[in-house]
C-alpha atoms as a PDB file:
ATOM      1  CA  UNK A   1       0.000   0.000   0.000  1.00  0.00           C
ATOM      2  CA  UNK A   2       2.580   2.170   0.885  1.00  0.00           C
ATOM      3  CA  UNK A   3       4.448   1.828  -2.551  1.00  0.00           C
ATOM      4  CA  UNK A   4       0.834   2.787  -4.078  1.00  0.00           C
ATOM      5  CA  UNK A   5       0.629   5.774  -2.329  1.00  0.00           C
ATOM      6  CA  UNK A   6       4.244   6.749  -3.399  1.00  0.00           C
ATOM      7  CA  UNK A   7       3.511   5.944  -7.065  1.00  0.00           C
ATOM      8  CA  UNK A   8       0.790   8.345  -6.631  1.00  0.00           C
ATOM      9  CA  UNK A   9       2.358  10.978  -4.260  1.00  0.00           C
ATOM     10  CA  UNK A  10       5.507  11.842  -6.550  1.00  0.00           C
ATOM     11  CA  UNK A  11       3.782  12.276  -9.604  1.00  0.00           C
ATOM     12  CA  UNK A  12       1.084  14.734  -8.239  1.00  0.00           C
ATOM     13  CA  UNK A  13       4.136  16.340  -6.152  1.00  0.00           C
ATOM     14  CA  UNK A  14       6.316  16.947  -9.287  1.00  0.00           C
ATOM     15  CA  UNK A  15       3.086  18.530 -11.191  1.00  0.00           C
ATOM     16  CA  UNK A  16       2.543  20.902  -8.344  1.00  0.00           C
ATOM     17  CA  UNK A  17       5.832  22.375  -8.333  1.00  0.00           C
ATOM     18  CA  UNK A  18       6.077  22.416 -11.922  1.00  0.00           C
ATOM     19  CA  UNK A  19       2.820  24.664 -12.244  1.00  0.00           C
ATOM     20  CA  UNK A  20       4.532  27.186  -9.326  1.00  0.00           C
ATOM     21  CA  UNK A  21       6.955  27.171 -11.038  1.00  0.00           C
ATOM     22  CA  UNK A  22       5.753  27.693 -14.169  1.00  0.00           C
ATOM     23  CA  UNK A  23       3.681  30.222 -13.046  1.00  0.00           C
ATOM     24  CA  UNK A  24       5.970  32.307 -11.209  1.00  0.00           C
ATOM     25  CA  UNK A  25       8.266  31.970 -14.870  1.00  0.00           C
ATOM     26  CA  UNK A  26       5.341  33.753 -16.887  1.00  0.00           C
ATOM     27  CA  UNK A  27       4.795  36.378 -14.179  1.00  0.00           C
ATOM     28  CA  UNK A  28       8.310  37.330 -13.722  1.00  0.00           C
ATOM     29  CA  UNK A  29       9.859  37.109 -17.542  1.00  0.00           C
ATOM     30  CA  UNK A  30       8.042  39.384 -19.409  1.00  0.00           C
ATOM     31  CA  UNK A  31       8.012  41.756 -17.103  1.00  0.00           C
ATOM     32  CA  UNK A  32      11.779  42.141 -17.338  1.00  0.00           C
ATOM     33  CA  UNK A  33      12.147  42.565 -21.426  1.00  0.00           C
ATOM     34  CA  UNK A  34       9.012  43.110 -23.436  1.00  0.00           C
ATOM     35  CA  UNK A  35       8.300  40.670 -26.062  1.00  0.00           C
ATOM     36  CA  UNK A  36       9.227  41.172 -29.973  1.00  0.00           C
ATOM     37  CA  UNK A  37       5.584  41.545 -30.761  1.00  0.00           C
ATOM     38  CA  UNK A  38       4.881  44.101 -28.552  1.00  0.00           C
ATOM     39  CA  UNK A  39       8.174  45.966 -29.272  1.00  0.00           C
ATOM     40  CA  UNK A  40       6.570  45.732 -33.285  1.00  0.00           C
ATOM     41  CA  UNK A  41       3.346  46.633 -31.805  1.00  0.00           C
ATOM     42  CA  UNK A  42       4.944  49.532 -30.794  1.00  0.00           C
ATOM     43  CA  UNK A  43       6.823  50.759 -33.486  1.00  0.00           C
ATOM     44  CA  UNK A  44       4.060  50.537 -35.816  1.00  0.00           C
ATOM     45  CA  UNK A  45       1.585  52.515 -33.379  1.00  0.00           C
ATOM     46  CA  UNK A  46       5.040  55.218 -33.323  1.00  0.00           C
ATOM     47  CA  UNK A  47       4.841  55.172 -37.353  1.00  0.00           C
ATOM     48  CA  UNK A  48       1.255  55.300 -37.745  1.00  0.00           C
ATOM     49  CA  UNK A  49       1.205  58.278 -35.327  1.00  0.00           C
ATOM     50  CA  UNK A  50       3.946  60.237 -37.230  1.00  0.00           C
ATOM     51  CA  UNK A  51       2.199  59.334 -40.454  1.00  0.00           C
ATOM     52  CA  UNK A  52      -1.302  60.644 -39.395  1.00  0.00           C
ATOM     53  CA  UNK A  53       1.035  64.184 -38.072  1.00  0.00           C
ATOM     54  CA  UNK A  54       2.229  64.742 -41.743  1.00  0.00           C
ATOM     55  CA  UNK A  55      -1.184  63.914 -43.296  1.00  0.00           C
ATOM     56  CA  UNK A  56      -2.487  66.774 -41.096  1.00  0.00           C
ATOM     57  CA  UNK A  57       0.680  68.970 -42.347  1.00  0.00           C
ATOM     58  CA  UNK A  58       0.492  68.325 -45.434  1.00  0.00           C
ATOM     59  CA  UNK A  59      -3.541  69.215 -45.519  1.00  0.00           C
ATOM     60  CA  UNK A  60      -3.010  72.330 -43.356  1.00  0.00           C
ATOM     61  CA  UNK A  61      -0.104  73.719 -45.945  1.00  0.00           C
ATOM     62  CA  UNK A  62      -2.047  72.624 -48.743  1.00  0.00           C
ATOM     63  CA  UNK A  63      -5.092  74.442 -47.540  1.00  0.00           C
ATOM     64  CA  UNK A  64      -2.698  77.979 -46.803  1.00  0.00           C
ATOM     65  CA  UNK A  65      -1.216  77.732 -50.152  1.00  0.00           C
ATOM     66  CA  UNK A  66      -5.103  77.430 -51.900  1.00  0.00           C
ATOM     67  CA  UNK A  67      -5.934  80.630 -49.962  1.00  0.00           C
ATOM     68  CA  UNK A  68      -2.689  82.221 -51.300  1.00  0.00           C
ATOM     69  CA  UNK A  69      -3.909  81.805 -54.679  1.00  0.00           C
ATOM     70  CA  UNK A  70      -7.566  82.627 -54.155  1.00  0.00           C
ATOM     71  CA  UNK A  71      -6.086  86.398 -53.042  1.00  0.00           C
ATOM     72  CA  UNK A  72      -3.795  86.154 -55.906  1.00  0.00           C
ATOM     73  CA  UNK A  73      -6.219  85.509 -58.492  1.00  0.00           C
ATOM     74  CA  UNK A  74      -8.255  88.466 -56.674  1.00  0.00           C
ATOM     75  CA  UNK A  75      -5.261  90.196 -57.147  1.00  0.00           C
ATOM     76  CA  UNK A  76      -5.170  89.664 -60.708  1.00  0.00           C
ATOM     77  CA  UNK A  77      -8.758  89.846 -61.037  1.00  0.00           C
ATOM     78  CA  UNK A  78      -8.629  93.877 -59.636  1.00  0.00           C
ATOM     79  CA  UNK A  79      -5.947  94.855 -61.344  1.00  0.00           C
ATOM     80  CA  UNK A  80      -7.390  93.893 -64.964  1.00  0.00           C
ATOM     81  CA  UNK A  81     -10.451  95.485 -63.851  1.00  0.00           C
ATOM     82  CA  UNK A  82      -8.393  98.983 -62.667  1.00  0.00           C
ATOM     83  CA  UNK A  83      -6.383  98.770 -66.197  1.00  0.00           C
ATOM     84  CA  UNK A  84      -9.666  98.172 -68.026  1.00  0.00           C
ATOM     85  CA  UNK A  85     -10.732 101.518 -66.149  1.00  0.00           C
ATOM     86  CA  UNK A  86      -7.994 103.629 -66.923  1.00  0.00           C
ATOM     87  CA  UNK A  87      -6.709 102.103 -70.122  1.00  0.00           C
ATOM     88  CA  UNK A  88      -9.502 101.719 -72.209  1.00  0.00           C
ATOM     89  CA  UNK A  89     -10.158 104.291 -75.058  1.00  0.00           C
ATOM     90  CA  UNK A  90     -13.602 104.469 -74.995  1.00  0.00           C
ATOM     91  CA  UNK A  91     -17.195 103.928 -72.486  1.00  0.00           C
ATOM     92  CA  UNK A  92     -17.897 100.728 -74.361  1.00  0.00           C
ATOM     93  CA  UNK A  93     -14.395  98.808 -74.647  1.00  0.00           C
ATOM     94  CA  UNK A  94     -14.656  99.561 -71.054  1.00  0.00           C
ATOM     95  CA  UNK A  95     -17.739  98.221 -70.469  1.00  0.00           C
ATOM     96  CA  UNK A  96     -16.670  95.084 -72.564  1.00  0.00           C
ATOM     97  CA  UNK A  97     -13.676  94.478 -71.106  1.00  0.00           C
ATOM     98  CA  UNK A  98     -15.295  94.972 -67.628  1.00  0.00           C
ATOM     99  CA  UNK A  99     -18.444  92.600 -68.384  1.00  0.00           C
ATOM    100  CA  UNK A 100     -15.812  90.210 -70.151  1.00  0.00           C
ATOM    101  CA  UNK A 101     -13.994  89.948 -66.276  1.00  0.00           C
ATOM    102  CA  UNK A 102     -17.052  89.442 -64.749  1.00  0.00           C
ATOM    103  CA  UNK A 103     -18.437  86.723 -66.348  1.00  0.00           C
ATOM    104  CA  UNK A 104     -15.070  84.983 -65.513  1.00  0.00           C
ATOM    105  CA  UNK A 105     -15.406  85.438 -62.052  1.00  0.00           C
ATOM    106  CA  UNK A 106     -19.287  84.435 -61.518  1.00  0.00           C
ATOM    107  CA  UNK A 107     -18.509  80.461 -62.687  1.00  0.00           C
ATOM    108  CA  UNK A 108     -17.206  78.125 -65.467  1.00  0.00           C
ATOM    109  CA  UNK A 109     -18.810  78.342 -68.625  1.00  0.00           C
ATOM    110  CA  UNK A 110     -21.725  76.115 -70.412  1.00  0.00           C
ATOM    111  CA  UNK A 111     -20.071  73.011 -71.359  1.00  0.00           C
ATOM    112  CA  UNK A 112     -20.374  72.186 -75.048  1.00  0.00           C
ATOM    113  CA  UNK A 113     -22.417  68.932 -75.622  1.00  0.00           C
ATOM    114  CA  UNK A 114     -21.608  66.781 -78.269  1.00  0.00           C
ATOM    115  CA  UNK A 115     -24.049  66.505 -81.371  1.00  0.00           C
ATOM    116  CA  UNK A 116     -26.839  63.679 -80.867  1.00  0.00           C
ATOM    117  CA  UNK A 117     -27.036  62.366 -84.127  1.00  0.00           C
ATOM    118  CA  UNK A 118     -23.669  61.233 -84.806  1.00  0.00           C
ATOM    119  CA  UNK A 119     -23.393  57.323 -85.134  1.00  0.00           C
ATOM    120  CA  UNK A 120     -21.023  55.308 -82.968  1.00  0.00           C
ATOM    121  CA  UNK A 121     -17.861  54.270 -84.939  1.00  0.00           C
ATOM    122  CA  UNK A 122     -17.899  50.885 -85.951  1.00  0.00           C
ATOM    123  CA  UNK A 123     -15.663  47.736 -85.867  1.00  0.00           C
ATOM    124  CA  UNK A 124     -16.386  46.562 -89.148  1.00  0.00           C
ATOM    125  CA  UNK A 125     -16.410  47.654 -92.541  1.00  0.00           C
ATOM    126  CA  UNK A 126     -19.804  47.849 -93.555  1.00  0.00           C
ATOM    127  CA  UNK A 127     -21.224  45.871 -97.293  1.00  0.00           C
ATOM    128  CA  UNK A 128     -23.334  46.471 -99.549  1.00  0.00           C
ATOM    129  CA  UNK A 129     -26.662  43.977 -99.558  1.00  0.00           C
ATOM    130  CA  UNK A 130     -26.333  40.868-101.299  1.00  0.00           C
ATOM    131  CA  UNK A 131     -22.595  41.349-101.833  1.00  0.00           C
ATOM    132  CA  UNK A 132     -20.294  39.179 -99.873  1.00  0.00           C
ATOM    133  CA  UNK A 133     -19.038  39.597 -96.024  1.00  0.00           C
ATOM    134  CA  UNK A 134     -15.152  40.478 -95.168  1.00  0.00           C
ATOM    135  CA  UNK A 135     -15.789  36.851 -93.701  1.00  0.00           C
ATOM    136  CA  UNK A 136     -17.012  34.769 -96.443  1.00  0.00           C
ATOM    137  CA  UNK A 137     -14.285  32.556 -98.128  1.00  0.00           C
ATOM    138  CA  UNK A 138     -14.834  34.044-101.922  1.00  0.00           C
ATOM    139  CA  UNK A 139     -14.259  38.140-100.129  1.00  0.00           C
ATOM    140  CA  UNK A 140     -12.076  39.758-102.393  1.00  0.00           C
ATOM    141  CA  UNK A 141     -11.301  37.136-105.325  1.00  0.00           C
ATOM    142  CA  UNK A 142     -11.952  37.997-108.588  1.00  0.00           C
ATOM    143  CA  UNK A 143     -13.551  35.526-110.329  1.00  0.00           C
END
């Protein structure tokens, strides 16, 4: 009996320890270095971060630089309208010239639309009835 106890005792005994052992492994290791994932974890997060900072950048400069050329353009826009003021000969070159600006500045012109009655192109050469297809095995033979 008492060898039945002992075959049962060490066993049980040895998987005890092992497990507080193991356990106390897992806790204490990765405290002490972080693992490789979460070092990649990390470094992406750090990219992704810096990436999402020059989007912003980027947007923010792009948006300055638009408004530079909106007051440019107004820029350009007042000065052709002063020099159509004092450099025209006449009331109605003025007027022209002035109306002309204006109809710049209030939007894009009509677009042209193309004619509705023109035929699509096609991807064969078109025949004469009762004459002979490109595809017919006497096409093109004199006879």
């Amino acid at each position: 009996m008492e060898l039945s106890l002992l075959v049962w005792l060490l066993p049980t005994l040895a998987l005890v320890v092992g497990v507080v052992v193991g356990f106390l492994v897992a806790r204490l290791l990765p405290n002490a270095a972080p693992s490789s994932t979460q070092r990649q974890l990390d470094d992406i997060q750090e990219r992704f971060d810096s990436y999402q900072s020059e989007v912003v950048t980027h947007f923010n400069s792009t948006a300055a630089l638009v408004k530079k050329l909106t007051q440019s353009y107004q820029e350009v826009q007042d000065h052709l309208a002063e020099g159509a003021n004092r450099l025209a000969l006449d009331e109605q070159t003025r007027q022209r010239l002035l109306a002309a600006l204006h109809s710049e500045a209030q939007g894009p012109r009509d677009r042209l639309t193309p004619p509705k009655d023109t035929e699509v192109p096609r991807d064969y050469a078109p025949k004469a009835p009762n004459t002979p297809g490109m595809l017919d095995e006497h096409y093109g033979l004199k006879r």
